[in-house]
ModelCIF file with pLDDT and N, C-alpha, C, O atoms, coordinates in Angstrom:
data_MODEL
#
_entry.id   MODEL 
#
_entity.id                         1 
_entity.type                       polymer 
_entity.pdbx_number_of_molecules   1 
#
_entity_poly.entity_id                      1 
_entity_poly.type                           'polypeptide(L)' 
_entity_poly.nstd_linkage                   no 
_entity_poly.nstd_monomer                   no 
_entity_poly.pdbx_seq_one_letter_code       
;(UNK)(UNK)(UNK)(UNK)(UNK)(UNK)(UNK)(UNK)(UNK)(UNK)(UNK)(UNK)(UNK)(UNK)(UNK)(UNK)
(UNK)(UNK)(UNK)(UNK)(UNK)(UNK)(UNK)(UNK)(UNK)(UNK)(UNK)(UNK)(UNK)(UNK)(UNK)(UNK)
(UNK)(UNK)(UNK)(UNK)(UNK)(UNK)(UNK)(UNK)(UNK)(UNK)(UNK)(UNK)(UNK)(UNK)
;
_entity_poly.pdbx_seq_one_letter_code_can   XXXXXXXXXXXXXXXXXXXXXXXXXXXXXXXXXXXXXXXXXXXXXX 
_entity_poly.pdbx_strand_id                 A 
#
loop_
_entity_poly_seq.entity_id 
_entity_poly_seq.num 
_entity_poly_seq.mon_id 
_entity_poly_seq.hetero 
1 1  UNK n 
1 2  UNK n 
1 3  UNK n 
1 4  UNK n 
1 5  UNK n 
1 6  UNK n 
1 7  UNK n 
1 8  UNK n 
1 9  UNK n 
1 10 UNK n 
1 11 UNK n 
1 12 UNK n 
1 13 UNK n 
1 14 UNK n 
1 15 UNK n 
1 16 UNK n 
1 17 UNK n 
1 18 UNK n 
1 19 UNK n 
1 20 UNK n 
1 21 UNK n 
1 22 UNK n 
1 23 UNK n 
1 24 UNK n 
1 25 UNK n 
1 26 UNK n 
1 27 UNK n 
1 28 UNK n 
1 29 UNK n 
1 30 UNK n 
1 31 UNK n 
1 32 UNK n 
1 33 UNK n 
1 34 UNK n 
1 35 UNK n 
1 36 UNK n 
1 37 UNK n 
1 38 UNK n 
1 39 UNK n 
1 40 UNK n 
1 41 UNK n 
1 42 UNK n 
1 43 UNK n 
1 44 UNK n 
1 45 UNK n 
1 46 UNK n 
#
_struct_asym.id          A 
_struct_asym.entity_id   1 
#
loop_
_ma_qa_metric.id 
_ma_qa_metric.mode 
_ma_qa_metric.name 
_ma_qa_metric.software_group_id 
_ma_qa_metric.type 
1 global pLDDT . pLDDT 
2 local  pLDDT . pLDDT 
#
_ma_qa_metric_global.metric_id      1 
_ma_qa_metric_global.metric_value   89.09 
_ma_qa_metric_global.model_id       1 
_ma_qa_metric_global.ordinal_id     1 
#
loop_
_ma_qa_metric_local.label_asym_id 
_ma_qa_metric_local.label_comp_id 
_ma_qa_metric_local.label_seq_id 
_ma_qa_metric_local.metric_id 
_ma_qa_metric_local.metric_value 
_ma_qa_metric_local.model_id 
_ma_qa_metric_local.ordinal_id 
A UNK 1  2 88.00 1 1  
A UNK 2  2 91.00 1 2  
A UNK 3  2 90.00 1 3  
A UNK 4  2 91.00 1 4  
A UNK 5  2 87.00 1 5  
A UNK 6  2 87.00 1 6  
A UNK 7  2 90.00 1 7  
A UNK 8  2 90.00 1 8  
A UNK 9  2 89.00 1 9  
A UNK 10 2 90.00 1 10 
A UNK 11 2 89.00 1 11 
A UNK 12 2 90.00 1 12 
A UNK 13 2 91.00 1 13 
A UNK 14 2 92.00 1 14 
A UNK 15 2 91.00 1 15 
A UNK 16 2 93.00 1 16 
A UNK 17 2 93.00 1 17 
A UNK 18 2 93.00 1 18 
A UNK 19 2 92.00 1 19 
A UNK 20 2 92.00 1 20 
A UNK 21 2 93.00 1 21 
A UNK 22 2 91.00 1 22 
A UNK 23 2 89.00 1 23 
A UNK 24 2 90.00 1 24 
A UNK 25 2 89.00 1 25 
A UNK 26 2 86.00 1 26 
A UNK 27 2 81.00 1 27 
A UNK 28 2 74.00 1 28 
A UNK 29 2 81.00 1 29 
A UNK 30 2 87.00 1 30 
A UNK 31 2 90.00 1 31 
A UNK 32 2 92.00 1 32 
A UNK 33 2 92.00 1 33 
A UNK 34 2 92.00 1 34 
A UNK 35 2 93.00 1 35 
A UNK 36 2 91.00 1 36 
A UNK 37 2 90.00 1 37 
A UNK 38 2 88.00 1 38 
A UNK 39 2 88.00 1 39 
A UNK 40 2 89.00 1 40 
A UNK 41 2 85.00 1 41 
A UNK 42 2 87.00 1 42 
A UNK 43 2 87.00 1 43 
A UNK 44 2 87.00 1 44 
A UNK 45 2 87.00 1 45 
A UNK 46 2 90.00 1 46 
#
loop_
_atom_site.group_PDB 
_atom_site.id 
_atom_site.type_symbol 
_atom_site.label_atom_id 
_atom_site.label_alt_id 
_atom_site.label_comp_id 
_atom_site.label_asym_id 
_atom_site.label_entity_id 
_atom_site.label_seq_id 
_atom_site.pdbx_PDB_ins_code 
_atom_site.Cartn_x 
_atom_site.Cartn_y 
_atom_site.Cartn_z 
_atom_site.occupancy 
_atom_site.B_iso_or_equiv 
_atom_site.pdbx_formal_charge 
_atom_site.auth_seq_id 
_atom_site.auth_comp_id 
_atom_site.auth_asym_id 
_atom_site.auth_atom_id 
_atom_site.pdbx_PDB_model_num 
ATOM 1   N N  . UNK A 1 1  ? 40.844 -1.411 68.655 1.00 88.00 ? 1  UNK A N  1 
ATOM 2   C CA . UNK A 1 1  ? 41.104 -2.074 67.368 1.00 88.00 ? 1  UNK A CA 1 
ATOM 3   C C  . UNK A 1 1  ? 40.689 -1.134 66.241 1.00 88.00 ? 1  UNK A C  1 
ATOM 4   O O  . UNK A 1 1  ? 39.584 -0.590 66.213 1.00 88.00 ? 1  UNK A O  1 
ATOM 5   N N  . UNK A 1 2  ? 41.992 -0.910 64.959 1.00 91.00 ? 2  UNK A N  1 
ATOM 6   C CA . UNK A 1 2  ? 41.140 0.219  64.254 1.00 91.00 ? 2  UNK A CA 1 
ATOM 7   C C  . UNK A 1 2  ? 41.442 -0.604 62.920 1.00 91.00 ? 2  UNK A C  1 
ATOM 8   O O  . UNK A 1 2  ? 42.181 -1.566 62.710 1.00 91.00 ? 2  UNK A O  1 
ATOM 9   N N  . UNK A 1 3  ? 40.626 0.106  62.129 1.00 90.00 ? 3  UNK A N  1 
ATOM 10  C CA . UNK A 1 3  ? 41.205 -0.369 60.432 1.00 90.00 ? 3  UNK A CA 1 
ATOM 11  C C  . UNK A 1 3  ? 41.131 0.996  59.564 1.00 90.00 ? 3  UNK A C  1 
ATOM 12  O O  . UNK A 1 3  ? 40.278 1.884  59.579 1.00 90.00 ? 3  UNK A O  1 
ATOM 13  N N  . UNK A 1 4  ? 42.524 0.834  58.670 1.00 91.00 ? 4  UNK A N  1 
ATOM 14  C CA . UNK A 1 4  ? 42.577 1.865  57.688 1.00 91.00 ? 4  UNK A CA 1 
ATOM 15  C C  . UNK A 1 4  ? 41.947 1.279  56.680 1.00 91.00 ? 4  UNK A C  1 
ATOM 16  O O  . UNK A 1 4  ? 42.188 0.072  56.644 1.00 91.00 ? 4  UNK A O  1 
ATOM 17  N N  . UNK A 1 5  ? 40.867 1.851  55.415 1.00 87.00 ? 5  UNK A N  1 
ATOM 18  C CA . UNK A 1 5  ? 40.695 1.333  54.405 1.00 87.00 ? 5  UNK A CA 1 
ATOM 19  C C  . UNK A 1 5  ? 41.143 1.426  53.335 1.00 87.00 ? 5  UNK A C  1 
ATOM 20  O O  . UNK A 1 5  ? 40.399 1.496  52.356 1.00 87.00 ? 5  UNK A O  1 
ATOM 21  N N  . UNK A 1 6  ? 42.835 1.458  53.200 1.00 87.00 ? 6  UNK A N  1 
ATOM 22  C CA . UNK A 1 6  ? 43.328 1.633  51.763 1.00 87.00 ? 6  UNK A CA 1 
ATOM 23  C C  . UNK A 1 6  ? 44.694 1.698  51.987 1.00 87.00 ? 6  UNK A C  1 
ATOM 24  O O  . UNK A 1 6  ? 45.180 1.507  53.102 1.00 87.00 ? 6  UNK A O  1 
ATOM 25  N N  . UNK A 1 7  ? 45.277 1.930  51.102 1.00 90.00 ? 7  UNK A N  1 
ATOM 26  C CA . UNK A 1 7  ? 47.248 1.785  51.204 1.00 90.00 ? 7  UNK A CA 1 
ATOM 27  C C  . UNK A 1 7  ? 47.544 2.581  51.631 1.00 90.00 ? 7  UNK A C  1 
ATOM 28  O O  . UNK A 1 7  ? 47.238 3.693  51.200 1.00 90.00 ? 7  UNK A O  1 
ATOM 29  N N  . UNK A 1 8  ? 48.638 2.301  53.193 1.00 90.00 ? 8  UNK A N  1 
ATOM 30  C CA . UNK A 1 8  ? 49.277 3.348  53.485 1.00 90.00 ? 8  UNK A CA 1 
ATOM 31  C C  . UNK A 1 8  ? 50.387 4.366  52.616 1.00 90.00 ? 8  UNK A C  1 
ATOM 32  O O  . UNK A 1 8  ? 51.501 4.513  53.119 1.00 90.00 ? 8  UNK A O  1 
ATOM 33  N N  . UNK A 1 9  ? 50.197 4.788  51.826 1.00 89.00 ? 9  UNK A N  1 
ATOM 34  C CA . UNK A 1 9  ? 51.345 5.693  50.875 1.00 89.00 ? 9  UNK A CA 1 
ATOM 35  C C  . UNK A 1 9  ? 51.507 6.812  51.268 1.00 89.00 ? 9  UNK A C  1 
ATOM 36  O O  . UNK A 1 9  ? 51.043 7.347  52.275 1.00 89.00 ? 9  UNK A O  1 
ATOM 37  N N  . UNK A 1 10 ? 52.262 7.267  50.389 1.00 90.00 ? 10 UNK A N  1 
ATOM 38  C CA . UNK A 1 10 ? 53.242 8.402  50.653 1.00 90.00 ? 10 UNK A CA 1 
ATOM 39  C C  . UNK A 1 10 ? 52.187 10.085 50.804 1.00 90.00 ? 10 UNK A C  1 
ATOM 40  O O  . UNK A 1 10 ? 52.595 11.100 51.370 1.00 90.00 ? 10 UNK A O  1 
ATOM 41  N N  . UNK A 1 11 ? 50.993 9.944  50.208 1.00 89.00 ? 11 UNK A N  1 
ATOM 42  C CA . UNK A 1 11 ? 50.199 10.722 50.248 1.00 89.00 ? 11 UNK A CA 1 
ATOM 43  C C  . UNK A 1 11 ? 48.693 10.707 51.423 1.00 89.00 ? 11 UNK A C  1 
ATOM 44  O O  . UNK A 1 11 ? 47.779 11.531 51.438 1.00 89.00 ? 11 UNK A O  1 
ATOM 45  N N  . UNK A 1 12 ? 48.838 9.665  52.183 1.00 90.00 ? 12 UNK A N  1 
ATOM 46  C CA . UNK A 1 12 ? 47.968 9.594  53.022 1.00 90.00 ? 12 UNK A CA 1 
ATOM 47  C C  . UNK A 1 12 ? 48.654 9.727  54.271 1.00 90.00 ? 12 UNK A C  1 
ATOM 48  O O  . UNK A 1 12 ? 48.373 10.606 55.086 1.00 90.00 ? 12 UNK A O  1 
ATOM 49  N N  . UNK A 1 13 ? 49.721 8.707  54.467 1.00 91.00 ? 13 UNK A N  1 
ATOM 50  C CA . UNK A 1 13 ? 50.173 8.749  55.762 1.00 91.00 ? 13 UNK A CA 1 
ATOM 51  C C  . UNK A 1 13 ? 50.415 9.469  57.202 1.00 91.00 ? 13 UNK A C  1 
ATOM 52  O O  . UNK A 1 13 ? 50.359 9.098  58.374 1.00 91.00 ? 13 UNK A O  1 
ATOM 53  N N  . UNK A 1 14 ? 50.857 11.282 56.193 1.00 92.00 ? 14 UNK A N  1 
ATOM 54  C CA . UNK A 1 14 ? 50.108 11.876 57.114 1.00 92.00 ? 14 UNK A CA 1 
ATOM 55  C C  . UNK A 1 14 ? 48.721 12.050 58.066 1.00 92.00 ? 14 UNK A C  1 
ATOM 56  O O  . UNK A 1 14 ? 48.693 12.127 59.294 1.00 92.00 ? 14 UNK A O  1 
ATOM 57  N N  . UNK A 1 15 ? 47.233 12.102 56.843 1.00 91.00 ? 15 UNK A N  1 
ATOM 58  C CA . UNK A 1 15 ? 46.187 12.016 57.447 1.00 91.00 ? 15 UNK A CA 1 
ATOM 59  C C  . UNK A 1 15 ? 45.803 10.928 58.603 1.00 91.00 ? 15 UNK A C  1 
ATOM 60  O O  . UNK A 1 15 ? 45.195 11.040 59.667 1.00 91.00 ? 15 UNK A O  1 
ATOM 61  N N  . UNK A 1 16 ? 46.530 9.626  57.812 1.00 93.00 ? 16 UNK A N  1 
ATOM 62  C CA . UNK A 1 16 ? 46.654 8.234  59.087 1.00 93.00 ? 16 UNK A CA 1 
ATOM 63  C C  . UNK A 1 16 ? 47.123 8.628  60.039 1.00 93.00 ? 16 UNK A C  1 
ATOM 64  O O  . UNK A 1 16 ? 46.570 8.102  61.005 1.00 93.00 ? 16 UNK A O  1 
ATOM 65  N N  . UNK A 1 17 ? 48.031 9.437  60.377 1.00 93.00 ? 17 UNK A N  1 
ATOM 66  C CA . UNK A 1 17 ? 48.534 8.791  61.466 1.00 93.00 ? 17 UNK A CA 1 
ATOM 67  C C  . UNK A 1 17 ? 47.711 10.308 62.327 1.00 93.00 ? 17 UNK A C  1 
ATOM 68  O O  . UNK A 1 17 ? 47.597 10.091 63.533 1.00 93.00 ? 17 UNK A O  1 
ATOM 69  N N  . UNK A 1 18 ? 47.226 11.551 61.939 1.00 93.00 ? 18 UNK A N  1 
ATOM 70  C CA . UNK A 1 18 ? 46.354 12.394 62.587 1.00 93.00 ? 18 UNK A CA 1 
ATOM 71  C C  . UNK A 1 18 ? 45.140 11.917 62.920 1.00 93.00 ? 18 UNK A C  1 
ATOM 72  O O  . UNK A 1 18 ? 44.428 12.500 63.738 1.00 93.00 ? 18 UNK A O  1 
ATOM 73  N N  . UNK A 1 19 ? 44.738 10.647 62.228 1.00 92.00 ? 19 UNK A N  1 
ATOM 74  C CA . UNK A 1 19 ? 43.438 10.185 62.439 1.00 92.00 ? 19 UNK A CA 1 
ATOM 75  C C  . UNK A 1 19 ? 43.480 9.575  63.707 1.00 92.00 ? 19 UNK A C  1 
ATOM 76  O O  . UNK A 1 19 ? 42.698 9.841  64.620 1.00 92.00 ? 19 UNK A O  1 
ATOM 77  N N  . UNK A 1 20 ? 44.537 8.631  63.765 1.00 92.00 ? 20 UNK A N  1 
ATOM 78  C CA . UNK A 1 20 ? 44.768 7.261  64.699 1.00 92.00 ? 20 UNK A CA 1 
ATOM 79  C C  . UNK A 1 20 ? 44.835 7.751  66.278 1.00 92.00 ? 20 UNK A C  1 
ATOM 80  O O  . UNK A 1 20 ? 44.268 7.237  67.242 1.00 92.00 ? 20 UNK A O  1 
ATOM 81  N N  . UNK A 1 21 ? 46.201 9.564  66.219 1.00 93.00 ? 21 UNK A N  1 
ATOM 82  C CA . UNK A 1 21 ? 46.260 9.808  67.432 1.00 93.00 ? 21 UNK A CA 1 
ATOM 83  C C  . UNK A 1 21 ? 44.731 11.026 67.771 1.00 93.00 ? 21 UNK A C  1 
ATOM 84  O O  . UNK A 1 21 ? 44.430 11.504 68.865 1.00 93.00 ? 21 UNK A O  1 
ATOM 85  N N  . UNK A 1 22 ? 44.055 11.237 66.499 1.00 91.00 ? 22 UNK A N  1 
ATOM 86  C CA . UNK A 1 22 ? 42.932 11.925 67.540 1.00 91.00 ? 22 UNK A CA 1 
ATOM 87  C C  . UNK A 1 22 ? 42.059 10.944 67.886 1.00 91.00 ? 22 UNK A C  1 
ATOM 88  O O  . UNK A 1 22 ? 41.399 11.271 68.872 1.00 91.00 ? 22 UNK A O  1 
ATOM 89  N N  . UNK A 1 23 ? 41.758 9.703  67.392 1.00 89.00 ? 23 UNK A N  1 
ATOM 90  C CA . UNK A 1 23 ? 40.813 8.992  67.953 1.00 89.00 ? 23 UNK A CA 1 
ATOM 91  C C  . UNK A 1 23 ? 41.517 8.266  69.410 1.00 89.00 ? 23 UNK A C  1 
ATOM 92  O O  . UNK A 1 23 ? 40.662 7.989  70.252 1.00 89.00 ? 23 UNK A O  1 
ATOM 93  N N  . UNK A 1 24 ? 42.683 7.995  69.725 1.00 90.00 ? 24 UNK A N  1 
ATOM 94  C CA . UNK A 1 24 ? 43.236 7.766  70.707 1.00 90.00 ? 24 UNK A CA 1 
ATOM 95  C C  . UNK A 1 24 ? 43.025 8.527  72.035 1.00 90.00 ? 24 UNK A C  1 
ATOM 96  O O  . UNK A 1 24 ? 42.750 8.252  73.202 1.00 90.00 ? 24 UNK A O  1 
ATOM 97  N N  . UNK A 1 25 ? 43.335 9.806  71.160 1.00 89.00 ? 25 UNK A N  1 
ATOM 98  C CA . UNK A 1 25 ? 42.742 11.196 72.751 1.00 89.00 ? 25 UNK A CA 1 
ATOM 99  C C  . UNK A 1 25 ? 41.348 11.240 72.232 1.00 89.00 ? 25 UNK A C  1 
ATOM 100 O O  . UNK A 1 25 ? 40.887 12.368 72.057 1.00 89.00 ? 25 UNK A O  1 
ATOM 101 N N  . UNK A 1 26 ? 40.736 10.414 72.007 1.00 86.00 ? 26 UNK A N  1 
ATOM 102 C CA . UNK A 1 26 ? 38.955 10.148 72.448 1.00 86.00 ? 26 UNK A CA 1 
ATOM 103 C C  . UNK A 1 26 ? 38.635 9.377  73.653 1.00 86.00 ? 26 UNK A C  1 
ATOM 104 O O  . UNK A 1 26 ? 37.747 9.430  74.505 1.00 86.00 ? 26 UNK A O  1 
ATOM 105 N N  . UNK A 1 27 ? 39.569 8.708  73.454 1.00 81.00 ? 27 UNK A N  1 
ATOM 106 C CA . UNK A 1 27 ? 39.991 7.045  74.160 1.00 81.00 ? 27 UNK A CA 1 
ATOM 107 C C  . UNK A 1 27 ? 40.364 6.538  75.547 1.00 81.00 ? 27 UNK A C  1 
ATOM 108 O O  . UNK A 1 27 ? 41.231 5.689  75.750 1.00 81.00 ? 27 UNK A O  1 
ATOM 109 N N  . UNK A 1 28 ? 39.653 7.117  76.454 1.00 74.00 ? 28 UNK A N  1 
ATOM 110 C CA . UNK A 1 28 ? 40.688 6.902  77.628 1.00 74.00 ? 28 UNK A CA 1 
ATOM 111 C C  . UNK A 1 28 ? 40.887 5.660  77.752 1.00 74.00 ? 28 UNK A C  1 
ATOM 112 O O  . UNK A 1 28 ? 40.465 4.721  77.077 1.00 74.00 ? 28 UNK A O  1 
ATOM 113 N N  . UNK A 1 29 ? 41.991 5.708  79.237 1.00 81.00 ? 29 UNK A N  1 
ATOM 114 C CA . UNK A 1 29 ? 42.600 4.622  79.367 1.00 81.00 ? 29 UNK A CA 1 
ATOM 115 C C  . UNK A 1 29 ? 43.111 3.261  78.622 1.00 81.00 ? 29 UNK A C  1 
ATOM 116 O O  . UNK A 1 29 ? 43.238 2.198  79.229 1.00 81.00 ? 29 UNK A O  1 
ATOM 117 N N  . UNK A 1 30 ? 43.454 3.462  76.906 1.00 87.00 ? 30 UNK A N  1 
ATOM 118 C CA . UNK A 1 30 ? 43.372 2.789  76.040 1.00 87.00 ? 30 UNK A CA 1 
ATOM 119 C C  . UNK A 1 30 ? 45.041 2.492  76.182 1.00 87.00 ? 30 UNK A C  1 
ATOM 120 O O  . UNK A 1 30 ? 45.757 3.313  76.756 1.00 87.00 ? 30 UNK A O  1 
ATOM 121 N N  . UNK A 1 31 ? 45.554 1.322  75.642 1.00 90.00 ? 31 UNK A N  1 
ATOM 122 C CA . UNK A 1 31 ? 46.908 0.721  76.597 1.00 90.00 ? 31 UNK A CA 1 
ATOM 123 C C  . UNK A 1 31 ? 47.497 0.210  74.849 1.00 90.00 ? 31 UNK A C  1 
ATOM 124 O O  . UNK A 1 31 ? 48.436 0.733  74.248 1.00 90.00 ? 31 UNK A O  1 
ATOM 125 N N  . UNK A 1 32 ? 46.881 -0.587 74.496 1.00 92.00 ? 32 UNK A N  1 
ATOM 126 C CA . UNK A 1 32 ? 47.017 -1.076 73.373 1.00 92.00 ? 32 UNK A CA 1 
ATOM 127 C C  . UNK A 1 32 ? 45.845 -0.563 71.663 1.00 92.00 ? 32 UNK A C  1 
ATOM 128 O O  . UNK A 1 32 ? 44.712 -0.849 71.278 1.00 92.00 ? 32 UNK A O  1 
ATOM 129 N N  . UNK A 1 33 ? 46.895 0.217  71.188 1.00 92.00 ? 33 UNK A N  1 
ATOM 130 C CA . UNK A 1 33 ? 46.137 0.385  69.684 1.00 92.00 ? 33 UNK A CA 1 
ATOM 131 C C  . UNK A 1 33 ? 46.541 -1.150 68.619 1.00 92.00 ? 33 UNK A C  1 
ATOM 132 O O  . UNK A 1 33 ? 47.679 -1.604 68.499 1.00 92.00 ? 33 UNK A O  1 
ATOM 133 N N  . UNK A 1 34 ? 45.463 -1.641 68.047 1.00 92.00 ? 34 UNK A N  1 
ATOM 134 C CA . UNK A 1 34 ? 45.555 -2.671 67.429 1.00 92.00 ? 34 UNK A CA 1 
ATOM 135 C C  . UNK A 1 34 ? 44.802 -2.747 66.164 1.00 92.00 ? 34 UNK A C  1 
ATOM 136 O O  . UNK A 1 34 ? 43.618 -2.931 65.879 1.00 92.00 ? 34 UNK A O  1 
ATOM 137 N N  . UNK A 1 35 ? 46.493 -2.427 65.131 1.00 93.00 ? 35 UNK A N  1 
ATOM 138 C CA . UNK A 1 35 ? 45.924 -2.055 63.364 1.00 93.00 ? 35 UNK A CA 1 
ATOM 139 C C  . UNK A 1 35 ? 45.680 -3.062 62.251 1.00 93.00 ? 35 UNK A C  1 
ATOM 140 O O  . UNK A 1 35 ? 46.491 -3.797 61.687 1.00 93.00 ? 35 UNK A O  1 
ATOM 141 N N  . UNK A 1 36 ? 44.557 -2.942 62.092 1.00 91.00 ? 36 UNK A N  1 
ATOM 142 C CA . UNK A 1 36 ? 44.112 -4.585 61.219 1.00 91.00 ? 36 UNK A CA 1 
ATOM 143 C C  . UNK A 1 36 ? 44.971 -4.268 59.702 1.00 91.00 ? 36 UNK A C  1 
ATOM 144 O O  . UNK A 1 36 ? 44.606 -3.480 58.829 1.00 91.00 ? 36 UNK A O  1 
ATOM 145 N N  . UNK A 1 37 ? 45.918 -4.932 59.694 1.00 90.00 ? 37 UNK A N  1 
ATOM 146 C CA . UNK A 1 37 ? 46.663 -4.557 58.008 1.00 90.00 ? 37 UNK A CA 1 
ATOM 147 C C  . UNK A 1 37 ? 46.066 -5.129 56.951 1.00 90.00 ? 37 UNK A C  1 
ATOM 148 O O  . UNK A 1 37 ? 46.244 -4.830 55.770 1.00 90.00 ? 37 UNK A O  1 
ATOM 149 N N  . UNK A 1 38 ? 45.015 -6.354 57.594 1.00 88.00 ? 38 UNK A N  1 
ATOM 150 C CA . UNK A 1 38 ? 44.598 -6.919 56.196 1.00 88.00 ? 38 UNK A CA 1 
ATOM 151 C C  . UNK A 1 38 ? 44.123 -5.976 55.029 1.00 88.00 ? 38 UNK A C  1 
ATOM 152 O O  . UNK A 1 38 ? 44.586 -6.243 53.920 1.00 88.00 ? 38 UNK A O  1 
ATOM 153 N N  . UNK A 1 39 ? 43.102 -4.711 55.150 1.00 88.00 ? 39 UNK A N  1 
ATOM 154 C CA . UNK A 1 39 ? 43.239 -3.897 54.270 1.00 88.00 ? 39 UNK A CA 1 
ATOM 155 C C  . UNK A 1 39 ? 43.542 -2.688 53.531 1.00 88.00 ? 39 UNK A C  1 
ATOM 156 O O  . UNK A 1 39 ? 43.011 -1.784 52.885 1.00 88.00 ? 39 UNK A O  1 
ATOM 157 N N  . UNK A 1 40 ? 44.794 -3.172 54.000 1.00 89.00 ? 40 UNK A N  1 
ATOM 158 C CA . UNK A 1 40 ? 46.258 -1.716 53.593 1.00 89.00 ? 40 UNK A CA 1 
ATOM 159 C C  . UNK A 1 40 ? 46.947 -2.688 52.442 1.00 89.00 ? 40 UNK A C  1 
ATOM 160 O O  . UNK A 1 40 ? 48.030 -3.235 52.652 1.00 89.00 ? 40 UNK A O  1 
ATOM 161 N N  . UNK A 1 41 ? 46.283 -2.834 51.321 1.00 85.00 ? 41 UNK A N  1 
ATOM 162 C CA . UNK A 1 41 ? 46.850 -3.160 50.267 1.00 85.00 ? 41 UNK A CA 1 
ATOM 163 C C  . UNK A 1 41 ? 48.397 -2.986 49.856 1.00 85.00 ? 41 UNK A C  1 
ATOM 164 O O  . UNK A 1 41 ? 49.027 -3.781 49.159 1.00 85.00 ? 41 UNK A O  1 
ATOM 165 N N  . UNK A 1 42 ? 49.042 -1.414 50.600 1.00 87.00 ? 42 UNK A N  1 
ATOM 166 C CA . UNK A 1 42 ? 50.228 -1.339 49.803 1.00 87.00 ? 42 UNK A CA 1 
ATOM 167 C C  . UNK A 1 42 ? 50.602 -0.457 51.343 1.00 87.00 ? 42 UNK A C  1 
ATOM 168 O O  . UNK A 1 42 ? 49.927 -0.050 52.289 1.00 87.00 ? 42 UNK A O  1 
ATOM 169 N N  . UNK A 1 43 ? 52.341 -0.436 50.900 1.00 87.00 ? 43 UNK A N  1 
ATOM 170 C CA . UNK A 1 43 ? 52.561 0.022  51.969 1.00 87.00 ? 43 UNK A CA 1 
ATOM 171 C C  . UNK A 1 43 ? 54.698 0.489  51.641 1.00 87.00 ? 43 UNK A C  1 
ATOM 172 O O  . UNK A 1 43 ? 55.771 -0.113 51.687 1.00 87.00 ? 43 UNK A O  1 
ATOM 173 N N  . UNK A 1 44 ? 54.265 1.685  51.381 1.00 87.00 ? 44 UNK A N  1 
ATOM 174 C CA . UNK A 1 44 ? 55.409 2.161  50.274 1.00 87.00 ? 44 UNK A CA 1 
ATOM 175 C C  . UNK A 1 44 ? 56.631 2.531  51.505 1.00 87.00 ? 44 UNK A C  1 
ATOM 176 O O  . UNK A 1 44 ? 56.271 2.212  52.638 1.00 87.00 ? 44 UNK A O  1 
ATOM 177 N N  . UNK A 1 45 ? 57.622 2.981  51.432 1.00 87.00 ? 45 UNK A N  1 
ATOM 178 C CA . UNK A 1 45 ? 58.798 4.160  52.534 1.00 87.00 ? 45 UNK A CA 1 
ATOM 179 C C  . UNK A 1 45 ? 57.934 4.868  53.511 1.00 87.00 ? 45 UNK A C  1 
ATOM 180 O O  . UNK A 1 45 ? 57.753 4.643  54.707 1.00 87.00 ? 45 UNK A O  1 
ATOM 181 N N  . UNK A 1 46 ? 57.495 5.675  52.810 1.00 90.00 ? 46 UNK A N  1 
ATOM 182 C CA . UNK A 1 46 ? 56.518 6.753  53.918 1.00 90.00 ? 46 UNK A CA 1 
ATOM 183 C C  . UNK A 1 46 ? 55.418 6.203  54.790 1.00 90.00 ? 46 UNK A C  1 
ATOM 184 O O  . UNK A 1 46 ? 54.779 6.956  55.525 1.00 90.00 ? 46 UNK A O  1 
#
């Protein structure tokens, strides 16, 4: 279970999604990633 703390936009999204898959290859045997959206305020194209 992870949480981002802020809007996914056009200027982070990259770093999100490098964050999500290195903590994943921390992770063994992990089957299901589960992203709390309640605090992703905004959430633009990118």
């Amino acid at each position: 279970a992870l949480r981002f703390d802020g809007p996914l936009v056009f200027f982070n999204a990259p770093h999100f999604k490098q964050e999500v898959l290195a903590t994943v290859a921390r992770a063994p045997q992990v089957r299901w990633v589960v992203l709390d959206m309640l605090p992703v305020s905004k959430l633009d194209v990118t």
